[in-house]
PDB file of N, CA and C in Angstrom:
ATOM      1  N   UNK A   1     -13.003 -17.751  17.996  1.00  0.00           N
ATOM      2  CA  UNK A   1     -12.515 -16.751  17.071  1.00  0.00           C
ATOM      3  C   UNK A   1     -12.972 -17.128  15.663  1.00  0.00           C
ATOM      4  N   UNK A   2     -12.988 -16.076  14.787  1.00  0.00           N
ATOM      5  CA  UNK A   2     -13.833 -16.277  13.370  1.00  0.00           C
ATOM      6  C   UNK A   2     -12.578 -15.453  12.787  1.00  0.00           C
ATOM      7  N   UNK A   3     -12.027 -16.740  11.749  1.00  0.00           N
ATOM      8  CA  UNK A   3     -11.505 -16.142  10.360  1.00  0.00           C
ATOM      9  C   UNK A   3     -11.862 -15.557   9.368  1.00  0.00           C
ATOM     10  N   UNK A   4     -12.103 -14.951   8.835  1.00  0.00           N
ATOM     11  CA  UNK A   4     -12.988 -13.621   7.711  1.00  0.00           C
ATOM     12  C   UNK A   4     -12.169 -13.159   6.672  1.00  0.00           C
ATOM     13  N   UNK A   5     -12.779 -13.970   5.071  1.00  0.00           N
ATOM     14  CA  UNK A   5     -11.891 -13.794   4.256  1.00  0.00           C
ATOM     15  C   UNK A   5     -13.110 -12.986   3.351  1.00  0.00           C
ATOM     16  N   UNK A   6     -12.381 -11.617   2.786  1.00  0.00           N
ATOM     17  CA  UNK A   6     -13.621 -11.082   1.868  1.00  0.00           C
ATOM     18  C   UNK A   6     -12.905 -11.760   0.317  1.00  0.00           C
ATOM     19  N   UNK A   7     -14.092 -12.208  -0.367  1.00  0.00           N
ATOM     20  CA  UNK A   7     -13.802 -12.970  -1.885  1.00  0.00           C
ATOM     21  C   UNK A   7     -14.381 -12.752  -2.504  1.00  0.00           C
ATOM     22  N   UNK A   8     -15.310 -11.321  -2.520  1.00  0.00           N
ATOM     23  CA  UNK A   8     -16.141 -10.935  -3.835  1.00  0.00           C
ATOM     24  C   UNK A   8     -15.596  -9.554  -3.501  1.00  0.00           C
ATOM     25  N   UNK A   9     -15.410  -8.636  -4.802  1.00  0.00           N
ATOM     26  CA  UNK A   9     -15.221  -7.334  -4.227  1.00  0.00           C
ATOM     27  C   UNK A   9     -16.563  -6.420  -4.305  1.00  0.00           C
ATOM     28  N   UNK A  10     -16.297  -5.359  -3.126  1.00  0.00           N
ATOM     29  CA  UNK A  10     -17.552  -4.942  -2.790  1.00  0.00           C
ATOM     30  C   UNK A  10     -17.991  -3.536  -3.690  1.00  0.00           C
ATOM     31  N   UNK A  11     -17.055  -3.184  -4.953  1.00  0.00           N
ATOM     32  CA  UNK A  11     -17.019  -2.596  -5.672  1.00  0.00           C
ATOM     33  C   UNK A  11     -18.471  -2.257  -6.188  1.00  0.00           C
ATOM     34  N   UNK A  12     -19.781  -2.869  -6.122  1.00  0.00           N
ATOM     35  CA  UNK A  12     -21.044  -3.211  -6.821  1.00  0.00           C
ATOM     36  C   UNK A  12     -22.074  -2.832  -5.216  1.00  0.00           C
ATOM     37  N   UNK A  13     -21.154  -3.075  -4.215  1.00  0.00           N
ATOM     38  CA  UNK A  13     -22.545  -3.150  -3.073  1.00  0.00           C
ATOM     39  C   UNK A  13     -22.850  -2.437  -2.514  1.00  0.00           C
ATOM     40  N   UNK A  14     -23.776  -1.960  -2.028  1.00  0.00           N
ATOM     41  CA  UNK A  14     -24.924  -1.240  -1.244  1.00  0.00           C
ATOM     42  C   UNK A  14     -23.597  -0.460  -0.455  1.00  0.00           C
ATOM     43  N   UNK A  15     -23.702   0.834  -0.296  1.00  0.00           N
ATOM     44  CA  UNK A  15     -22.531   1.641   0.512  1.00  0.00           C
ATOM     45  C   UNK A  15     -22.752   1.246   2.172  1.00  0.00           C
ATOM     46  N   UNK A  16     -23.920   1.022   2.794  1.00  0.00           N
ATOM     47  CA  UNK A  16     -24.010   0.056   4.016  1.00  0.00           C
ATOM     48  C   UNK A  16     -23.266  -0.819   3.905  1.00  0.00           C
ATOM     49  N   UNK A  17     -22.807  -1.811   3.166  1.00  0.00           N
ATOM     50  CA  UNK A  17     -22.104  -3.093   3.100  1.00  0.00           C
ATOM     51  C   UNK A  17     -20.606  -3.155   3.027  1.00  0.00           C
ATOM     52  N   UNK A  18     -20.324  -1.819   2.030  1.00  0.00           N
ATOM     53  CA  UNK A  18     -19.381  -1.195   2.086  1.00  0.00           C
ATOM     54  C   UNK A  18     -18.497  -0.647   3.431  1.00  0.00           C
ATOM     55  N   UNK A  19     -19.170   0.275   3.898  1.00  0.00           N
ATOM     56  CA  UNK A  19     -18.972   0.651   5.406  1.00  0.00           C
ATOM     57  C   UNK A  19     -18.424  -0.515   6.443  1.00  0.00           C
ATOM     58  N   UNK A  20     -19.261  -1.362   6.482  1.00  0.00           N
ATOM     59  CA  UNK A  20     -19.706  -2.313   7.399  1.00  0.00           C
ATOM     60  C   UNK A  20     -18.130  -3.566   6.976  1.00  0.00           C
ATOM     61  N   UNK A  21     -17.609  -3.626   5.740  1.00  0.00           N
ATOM     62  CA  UNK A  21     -16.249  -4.230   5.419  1.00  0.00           C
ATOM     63  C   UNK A  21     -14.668  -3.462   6.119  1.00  0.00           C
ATOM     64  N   UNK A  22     -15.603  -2.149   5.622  1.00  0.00           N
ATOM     65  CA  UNK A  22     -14.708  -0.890   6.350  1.00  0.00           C
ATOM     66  C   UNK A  22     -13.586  -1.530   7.651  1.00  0.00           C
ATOM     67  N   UNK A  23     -14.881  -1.343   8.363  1.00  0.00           N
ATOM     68  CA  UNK A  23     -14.842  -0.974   9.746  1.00  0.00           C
ATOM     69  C   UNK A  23     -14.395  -2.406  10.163  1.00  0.00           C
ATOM     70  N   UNK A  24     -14.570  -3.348   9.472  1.00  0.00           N
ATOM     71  CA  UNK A  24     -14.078  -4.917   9.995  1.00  0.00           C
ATOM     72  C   UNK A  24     -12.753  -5.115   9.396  1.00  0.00           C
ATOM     73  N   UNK A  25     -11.989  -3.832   8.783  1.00  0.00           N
ATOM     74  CA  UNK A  25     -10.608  -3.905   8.411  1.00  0.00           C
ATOM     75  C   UNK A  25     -10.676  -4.705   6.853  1.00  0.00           C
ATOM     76  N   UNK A  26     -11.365  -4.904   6.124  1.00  0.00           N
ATOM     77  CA  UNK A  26     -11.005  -5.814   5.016  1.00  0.00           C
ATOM     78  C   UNK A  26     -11.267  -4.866   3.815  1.00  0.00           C
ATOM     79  N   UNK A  27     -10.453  -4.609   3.476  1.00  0.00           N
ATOM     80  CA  UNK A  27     -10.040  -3.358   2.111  1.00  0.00           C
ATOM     81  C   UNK A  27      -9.837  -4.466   0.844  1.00  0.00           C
ATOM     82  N   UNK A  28      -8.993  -5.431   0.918  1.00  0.00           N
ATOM     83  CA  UNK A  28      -8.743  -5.778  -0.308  1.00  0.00           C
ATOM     84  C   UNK A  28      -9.399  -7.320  -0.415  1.00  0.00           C
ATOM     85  N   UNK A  29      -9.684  -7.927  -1.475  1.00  0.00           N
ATOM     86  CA  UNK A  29      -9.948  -9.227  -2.345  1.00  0.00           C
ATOM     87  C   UNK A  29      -8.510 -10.207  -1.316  1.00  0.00           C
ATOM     88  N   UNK A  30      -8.987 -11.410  -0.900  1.00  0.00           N
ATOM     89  CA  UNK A  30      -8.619 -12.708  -0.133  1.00  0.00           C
ATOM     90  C   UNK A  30      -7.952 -11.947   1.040  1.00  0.00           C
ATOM     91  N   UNK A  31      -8.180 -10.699   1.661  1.00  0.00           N
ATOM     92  CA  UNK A  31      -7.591 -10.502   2.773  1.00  0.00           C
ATOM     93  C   UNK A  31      -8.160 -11.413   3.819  1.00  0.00           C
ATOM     94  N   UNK A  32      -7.872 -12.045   5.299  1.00  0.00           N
ATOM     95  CA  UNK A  32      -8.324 -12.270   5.955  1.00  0.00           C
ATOM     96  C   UNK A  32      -8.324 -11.317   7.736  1.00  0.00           C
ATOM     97  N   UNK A  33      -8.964 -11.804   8.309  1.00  0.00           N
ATOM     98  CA  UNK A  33      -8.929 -11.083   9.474  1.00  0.00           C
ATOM     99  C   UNK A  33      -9.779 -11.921  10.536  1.00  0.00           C
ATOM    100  N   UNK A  34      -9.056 -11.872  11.925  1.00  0.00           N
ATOM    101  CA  UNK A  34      -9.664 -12.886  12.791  1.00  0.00           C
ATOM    102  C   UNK A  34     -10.005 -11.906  13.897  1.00  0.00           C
ATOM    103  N   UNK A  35     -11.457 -12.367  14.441  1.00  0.00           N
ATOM    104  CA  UNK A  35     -12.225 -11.017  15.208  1.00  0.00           C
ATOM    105  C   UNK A  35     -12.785 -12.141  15.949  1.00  0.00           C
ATOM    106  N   UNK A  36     -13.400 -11.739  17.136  1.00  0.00           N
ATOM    107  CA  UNK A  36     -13.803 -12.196  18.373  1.00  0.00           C
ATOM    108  C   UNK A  36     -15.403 -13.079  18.316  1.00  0.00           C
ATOM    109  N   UNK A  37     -15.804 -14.299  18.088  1.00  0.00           N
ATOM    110  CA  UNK A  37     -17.179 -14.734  17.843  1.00  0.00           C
ATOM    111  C   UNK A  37     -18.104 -14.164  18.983  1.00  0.00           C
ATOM    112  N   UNK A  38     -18.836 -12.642  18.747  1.00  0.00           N
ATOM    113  CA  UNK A  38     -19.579 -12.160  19.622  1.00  0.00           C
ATOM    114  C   UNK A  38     -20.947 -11.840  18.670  1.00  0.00           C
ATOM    115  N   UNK A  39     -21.615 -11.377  19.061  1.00  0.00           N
ATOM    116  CA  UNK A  39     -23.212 -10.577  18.582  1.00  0.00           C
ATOM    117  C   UNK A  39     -22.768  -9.760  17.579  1.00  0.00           C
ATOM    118  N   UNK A  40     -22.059  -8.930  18.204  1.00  0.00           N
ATOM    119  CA  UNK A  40     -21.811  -7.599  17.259  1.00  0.00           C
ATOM    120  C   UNK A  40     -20.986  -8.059  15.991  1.00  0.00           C
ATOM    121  N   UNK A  41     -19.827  -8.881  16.119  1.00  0.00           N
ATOM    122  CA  UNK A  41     -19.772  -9.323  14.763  1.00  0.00           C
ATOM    123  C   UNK A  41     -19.909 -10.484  14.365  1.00  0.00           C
ATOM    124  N   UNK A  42     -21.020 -11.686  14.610  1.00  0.00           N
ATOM    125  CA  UNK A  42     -22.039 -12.434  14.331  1.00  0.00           C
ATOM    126  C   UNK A  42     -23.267 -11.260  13.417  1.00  0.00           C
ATOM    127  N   UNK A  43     -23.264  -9.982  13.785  1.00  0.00           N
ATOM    128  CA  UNK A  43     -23.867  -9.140  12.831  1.00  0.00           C
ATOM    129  C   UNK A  43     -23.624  -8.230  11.905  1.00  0.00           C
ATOM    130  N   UNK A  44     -22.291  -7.919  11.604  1.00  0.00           N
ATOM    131  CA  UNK A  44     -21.422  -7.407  10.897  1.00  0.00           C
ATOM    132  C   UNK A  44     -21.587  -8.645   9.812  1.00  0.00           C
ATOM    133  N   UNK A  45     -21.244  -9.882  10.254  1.00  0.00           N
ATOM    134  CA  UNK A  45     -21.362 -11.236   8.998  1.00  0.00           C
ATOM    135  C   UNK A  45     -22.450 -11.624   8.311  1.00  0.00           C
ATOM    136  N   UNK A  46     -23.161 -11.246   9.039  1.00  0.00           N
ATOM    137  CA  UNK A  46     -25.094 -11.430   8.412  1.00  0.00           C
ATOM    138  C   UNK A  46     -25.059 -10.396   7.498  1.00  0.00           C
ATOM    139  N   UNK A  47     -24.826  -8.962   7.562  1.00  0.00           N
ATOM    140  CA  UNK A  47     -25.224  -7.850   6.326  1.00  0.00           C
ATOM    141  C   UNK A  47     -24.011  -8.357   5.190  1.00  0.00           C
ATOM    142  N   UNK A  48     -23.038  -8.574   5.724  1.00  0.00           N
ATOM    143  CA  UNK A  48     -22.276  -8.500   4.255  1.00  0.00           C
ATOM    144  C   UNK A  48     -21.624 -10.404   3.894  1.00  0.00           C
ATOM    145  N   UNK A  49     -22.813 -11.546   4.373  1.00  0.00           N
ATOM    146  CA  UNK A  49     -22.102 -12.704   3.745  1.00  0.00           C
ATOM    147  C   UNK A  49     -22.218 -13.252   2.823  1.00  0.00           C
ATOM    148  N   UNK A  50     -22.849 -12.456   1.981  1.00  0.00           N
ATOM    149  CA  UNK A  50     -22.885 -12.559   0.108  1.00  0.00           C
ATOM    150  C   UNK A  50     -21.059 -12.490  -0.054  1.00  0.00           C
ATOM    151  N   UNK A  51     -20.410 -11.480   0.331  1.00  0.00           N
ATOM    152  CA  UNK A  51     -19.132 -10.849   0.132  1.00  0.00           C
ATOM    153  C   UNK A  51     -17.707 -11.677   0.625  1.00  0.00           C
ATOM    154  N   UNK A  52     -18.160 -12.562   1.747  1.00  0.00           N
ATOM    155  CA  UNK A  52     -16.804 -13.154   2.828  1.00  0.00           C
ATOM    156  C   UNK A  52     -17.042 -14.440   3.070  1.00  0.00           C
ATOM    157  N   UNK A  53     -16.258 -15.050   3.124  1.00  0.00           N
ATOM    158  CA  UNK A  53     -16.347 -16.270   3.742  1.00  0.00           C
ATOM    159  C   UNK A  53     -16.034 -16.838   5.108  1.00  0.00           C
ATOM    160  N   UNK A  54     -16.392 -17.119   5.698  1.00  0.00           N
ATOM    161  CA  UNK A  54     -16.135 -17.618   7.232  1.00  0.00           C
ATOM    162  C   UNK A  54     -15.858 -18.912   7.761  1.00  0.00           C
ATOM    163  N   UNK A  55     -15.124 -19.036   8.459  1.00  0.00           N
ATOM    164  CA  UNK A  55     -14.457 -20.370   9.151  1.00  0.00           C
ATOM    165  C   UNK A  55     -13.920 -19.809  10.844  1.00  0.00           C
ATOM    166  N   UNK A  56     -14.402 -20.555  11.553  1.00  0.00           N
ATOM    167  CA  UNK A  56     -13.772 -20.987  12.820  1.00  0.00           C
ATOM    168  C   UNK A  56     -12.174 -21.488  13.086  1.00  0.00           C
ATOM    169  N   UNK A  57     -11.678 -20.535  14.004  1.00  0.00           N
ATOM    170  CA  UNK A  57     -10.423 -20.833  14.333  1.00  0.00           C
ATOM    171  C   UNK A  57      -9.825 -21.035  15.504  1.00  0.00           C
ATOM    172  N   UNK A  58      -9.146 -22.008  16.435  1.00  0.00           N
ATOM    173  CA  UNK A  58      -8.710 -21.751  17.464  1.00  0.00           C
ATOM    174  C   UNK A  58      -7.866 -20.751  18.030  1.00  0.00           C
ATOM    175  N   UNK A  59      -8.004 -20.284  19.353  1.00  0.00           N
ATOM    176  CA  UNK A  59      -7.486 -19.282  19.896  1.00  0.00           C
ATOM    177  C   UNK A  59      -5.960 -19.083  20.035  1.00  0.00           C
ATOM    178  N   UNK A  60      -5.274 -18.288  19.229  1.00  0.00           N
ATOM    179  CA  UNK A  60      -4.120 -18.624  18.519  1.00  0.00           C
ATOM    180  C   UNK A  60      -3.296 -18.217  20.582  1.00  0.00           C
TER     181      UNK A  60
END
């Protein structure tokens, strides 16, 4: 599992990048959110990791 904290706001970025925060649930500055370590969002983290920070978490 991957912890996902967004820490820049995306107020400035590309509306793709935008979207793409969307849809991974993270609306506000130090929210976090823990999502499944797969492809699909191993690629969601590649377009927007200027924006979030990431850390590994055990399976709560």
């Amino acid at each position: 599992m991957l912890k996902i904290t967004l820490v820049k706001s995306p107020i400035g970025a590309v509306p793709k990048n935008r979207a793409t925060l969307q849809s991974m649930g993270l609306r506000k500055i130090n929210k976090s959110i823990i999502l499944p370590d797969n492809p699909c969002t191993r690629g969601q983290i590649q377009q927007v990791r200027h924006l979030i920070k990431v850390e590994e978490v055990e399976e709560a």
